[in-house]
C-alpha atoms as a PDB file:
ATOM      1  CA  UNK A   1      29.054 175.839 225.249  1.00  0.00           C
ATOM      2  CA  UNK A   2      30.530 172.719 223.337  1.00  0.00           C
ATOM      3  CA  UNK A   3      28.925 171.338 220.700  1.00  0.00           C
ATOM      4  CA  UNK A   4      29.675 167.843 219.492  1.00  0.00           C
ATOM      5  CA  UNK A   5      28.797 166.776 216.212  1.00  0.00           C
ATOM      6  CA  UNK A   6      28.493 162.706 215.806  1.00  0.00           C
ATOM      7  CA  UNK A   7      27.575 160.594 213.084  1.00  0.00           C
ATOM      8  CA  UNK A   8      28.877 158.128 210.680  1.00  0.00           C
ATOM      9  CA  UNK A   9      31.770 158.382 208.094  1.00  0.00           C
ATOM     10  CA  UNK A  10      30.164 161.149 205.420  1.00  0.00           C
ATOM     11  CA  UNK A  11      27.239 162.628 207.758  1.00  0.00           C
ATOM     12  CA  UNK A  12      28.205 165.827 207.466  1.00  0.00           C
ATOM     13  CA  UNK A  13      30.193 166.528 210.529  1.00  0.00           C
ATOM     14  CA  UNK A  14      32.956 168.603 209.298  1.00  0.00           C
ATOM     15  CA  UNK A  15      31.338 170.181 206.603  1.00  0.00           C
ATOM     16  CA  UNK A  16      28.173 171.132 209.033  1.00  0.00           C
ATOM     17  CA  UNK A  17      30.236 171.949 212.099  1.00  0.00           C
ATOM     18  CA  UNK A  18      32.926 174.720 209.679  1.00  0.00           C
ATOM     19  CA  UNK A  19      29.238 176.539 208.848  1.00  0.00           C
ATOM     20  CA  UNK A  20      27.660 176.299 212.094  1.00  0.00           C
ATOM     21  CA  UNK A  21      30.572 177.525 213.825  1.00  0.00           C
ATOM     22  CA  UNK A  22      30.172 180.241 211.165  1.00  0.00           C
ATOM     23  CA  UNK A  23      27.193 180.891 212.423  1.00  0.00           C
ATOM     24  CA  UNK A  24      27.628 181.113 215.896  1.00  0.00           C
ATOM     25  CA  UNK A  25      30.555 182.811 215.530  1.00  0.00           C
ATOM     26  CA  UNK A  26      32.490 180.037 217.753  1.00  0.00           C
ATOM     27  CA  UNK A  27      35.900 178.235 217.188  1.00  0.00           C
ATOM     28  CA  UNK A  28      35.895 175.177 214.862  1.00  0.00           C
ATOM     29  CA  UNK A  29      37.656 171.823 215.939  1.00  0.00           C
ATOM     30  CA  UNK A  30      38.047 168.647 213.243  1.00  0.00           C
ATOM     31  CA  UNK A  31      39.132 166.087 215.874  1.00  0.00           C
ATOM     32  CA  UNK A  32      40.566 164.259 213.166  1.00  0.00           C
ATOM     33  CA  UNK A  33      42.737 167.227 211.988  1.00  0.00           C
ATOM     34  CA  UNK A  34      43.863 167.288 215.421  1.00  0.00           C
ATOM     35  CA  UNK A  35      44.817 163.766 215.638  1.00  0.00           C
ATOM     36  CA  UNK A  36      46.829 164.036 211.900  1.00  0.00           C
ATOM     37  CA  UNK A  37      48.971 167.316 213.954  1.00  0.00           C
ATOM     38  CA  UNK A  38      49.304 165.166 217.610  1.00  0.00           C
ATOM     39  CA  UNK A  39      50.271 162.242 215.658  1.00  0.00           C
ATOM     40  CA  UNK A  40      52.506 164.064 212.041  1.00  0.00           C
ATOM     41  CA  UNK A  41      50.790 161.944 209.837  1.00  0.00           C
ATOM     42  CA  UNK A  42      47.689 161.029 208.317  1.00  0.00           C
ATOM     43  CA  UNK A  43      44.746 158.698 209.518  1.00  0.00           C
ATOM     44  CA  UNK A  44      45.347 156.150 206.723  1.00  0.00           C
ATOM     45  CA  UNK A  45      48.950 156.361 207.813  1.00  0.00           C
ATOM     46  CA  UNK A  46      48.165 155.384 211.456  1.00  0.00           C
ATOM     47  CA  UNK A  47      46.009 152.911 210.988  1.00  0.00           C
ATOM     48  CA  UNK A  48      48.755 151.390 208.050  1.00  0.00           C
ATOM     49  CA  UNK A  49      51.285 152.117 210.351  1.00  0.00           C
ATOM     50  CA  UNK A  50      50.142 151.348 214.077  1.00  0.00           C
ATOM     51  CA  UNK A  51      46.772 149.639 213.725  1.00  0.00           C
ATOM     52  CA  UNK A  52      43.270 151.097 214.573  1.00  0.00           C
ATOM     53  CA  UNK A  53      43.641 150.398 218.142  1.00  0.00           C
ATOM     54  CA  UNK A  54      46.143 152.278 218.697  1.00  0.00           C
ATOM     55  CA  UNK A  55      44.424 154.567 216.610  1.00  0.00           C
ATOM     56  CA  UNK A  56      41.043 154.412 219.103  1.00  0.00           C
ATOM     57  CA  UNK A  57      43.424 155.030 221.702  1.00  0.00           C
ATOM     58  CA  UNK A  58      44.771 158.651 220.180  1.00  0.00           C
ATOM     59  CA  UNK A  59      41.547 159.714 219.282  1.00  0.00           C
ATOM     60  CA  UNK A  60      40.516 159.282 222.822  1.00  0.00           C
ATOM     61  CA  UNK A  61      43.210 161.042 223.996  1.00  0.00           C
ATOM     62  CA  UNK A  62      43.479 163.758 221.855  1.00  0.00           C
ATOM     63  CA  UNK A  63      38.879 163.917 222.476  1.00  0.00           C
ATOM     64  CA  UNK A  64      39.621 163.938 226.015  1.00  0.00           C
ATOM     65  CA  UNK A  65      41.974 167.298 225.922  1.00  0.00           C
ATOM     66  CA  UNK A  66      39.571 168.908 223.075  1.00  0.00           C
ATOM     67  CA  UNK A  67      36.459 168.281 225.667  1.00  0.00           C
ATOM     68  CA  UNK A  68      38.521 169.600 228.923  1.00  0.00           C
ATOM     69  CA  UNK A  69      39.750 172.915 227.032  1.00  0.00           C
ATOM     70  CA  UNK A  70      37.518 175.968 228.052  1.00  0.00           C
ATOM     71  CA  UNK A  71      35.699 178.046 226.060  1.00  0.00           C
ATOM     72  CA  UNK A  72      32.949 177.862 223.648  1.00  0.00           C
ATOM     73  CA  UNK A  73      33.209 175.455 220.099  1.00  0.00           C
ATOM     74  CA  UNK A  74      32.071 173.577 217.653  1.00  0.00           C
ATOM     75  CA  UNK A  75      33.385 170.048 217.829  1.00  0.00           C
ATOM     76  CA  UNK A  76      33.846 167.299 214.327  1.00  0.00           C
ATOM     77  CA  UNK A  77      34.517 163.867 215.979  1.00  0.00           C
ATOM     78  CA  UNK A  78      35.454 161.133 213.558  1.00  0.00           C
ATOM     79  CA  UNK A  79      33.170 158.420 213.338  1.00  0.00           C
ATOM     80  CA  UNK A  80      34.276 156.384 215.614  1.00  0.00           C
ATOM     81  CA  UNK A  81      35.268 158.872 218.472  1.00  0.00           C
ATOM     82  CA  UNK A  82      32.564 158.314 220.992  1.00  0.00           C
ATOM     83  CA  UNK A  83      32.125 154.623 220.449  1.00  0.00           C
ATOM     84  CA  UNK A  84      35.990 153.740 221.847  1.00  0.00           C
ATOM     85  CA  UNK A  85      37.052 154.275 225.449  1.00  0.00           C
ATOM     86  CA  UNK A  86      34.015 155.910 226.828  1.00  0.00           C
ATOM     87  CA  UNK A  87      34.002 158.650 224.017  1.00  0.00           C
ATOM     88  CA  UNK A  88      30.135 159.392 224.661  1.00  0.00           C
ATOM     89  CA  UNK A  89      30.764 160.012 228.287  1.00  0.00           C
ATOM     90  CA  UNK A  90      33.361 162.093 227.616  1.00  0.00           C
ATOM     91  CA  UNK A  91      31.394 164.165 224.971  1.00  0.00           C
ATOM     92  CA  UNK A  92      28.240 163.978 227.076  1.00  0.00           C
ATOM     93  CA  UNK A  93      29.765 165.444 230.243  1.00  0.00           C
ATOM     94  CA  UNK A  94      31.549 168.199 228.330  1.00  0.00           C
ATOM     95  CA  UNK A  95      28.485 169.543 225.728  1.00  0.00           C
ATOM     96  CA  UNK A  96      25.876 168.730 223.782  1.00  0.00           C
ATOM     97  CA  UNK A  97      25.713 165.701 221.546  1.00  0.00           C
ATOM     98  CA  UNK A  98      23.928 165.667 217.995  1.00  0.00           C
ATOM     99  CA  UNK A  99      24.195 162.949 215.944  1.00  0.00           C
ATOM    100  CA  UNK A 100      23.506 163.516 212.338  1.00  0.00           C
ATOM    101  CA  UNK A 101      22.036 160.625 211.107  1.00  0.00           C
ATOM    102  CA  UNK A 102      22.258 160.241 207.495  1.00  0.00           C
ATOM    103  CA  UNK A 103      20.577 156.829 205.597  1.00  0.00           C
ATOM    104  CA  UNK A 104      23.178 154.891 204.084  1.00  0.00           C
ATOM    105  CA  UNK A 105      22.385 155.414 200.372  1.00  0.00           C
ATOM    106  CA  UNK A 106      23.720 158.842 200.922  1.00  0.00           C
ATOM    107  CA  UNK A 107      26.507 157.847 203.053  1.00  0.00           C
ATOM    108  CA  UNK A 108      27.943 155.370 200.334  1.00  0.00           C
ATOM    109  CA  UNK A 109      27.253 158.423 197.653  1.00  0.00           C
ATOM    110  CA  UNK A 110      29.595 160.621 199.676  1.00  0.00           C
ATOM    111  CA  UNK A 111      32.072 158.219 200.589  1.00  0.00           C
ATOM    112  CA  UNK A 112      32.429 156.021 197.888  1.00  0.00           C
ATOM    113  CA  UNK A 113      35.108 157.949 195.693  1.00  0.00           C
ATOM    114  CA  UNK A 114      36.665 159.537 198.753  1.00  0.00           C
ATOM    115  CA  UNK A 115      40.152 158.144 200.038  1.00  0.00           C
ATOM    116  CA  UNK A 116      41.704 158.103 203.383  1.00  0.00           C
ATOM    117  CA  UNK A 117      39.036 156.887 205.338  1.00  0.00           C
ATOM    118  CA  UNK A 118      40.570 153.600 206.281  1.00  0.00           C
ATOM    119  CA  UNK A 119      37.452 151.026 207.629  1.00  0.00           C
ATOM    120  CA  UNK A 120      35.808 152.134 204.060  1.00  0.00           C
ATOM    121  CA  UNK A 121      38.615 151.508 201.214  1.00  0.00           C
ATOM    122  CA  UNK A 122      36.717 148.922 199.378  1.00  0.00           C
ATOM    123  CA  UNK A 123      34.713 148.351 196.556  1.00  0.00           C
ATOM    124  CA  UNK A 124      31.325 149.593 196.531  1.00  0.00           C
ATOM    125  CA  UNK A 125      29.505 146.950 197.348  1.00  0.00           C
ATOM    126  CA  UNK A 126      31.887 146.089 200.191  1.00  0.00           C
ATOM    127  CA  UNK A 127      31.655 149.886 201.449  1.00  0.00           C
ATOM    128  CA  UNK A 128      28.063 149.390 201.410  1.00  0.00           C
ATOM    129  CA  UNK A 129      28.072 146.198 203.414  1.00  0.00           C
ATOM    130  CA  UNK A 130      31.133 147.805 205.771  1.00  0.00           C
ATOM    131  CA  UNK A 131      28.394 151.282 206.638  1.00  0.00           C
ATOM    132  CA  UNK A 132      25.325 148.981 207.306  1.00  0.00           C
ATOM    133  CA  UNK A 133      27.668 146.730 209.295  1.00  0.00           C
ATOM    134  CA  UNK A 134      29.276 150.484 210.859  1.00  0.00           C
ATOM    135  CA  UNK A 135      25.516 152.324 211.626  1.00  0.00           C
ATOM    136  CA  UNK A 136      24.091 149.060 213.034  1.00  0.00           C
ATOM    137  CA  UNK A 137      27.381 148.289 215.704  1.00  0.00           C
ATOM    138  CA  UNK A 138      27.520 152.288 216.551  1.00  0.00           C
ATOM    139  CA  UNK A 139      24.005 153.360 216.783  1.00  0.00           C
ATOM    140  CA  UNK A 140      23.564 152.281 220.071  1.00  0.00           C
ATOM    141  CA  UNK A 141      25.933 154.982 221.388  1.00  0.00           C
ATOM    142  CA  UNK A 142      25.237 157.486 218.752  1.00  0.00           C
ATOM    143  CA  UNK A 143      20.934 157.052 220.203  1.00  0.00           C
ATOM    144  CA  UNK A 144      23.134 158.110 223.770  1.00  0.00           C
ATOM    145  CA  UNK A 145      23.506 162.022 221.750  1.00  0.00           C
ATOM    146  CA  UNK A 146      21.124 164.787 223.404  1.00  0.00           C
ATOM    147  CA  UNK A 147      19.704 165.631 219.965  1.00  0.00           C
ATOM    148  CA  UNK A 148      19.356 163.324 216.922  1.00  0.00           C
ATOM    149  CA  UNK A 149      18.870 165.320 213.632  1.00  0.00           C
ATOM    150  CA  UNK A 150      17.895 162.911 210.613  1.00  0.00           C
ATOM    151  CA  UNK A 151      18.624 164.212 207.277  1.00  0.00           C
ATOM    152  CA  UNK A 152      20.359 167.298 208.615  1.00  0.00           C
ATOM    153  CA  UNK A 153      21.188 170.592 206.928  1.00  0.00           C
ATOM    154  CA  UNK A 154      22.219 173.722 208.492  1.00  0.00           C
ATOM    155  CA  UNK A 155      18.943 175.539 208.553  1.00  0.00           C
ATOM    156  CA  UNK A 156      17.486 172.327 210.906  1.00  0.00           C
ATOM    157  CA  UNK A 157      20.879 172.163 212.734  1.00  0.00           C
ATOM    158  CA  UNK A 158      20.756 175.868 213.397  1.00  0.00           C
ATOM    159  CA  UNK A 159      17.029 175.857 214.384  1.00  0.00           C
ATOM    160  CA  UNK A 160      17.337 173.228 216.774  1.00  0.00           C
ATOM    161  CA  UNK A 161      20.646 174.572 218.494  1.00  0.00           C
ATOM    162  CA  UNK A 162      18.952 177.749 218.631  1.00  0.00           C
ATOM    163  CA  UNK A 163      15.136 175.769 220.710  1.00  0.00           C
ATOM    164  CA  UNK A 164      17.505 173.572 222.648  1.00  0.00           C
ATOM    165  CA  UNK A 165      20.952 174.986 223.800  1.00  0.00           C
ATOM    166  CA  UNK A 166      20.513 178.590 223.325  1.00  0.00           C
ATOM    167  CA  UNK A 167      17.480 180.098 225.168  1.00  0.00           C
END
């Protein structure tokens, strides 16, 4: 069993996948982290550095060897993981798909005095503009997830992992 989580920038992803692998007792994967250790530096850094599409094009790489590895885990995409180079294929034929969607207002509140996340360092009116502009372009793949949770916390998550994937 692989479970990846999807979502915008601030959904939850990380923070929800570390306590539902908890939970389950499976091994936790931050794609991102795993990028930062393919790549020796950070995700601002690459995107400074290289530019986001070469960027897209690690992440997809570095997805596409996460998804093929066996065993059971809980998977943190970044944000933008299965909208590049077929990333909700990829994450679709390997697991199961939930996509915590979050409303913006809370979004902004847990982005906006975060740093590193490259496609958000702006003011916050800009950042606010930049996630509307973000959920609107991605939510046509992220509606392509096998579950949708709106509003998630770990109880739901939990629950509906437990009446969809485990039975």
């Amino acid at each position: 069993m692989k479970i990846f989580l999807i979502g915008m920038p601030g959904s939850g992803k990380t923070t929800s996948g570390r306590k539902l692998s908890e939970a389950l007792q499976l091994e936790f994967v931050d794609l991102d982290e795993e990028i930062c250790k393919t790549e020796g530096q950070t995700i601002p850094d690459i995107f400074r550095l290289r530019g986001e599409d070469y960027f897209r094009q690690v992440e997809s790489e570095v997805l596409r060897g996460v998804a093929s590895k066996n065993g059971a885990r809980v998977i943190a995409t970044g944000g933008g993981a299965p909208c590049f180079h077929d990333g909700i294929d990829i994450i679709n034929n390997a697991g199961t798909s939930i996509f915590l969607d979050v409303p913006i207002s809370v979004l902004l509140q847990r982005v906006k005095y975060k740093t590193g996340r490259p496609l958000l360092d702006a003011n916050l009116e800009e950042a606010e503009k930049k996630l509307s502009q973000l959920y609107q372009a991605r939510l046509p793949i992220y509606n392509k997830a096998k579950i949708r949770i709106q509003n998630p916390d770990l109880n739901v998550l939990l629950a509906k992992i437990k009446n969809t994937i485990i039975k």
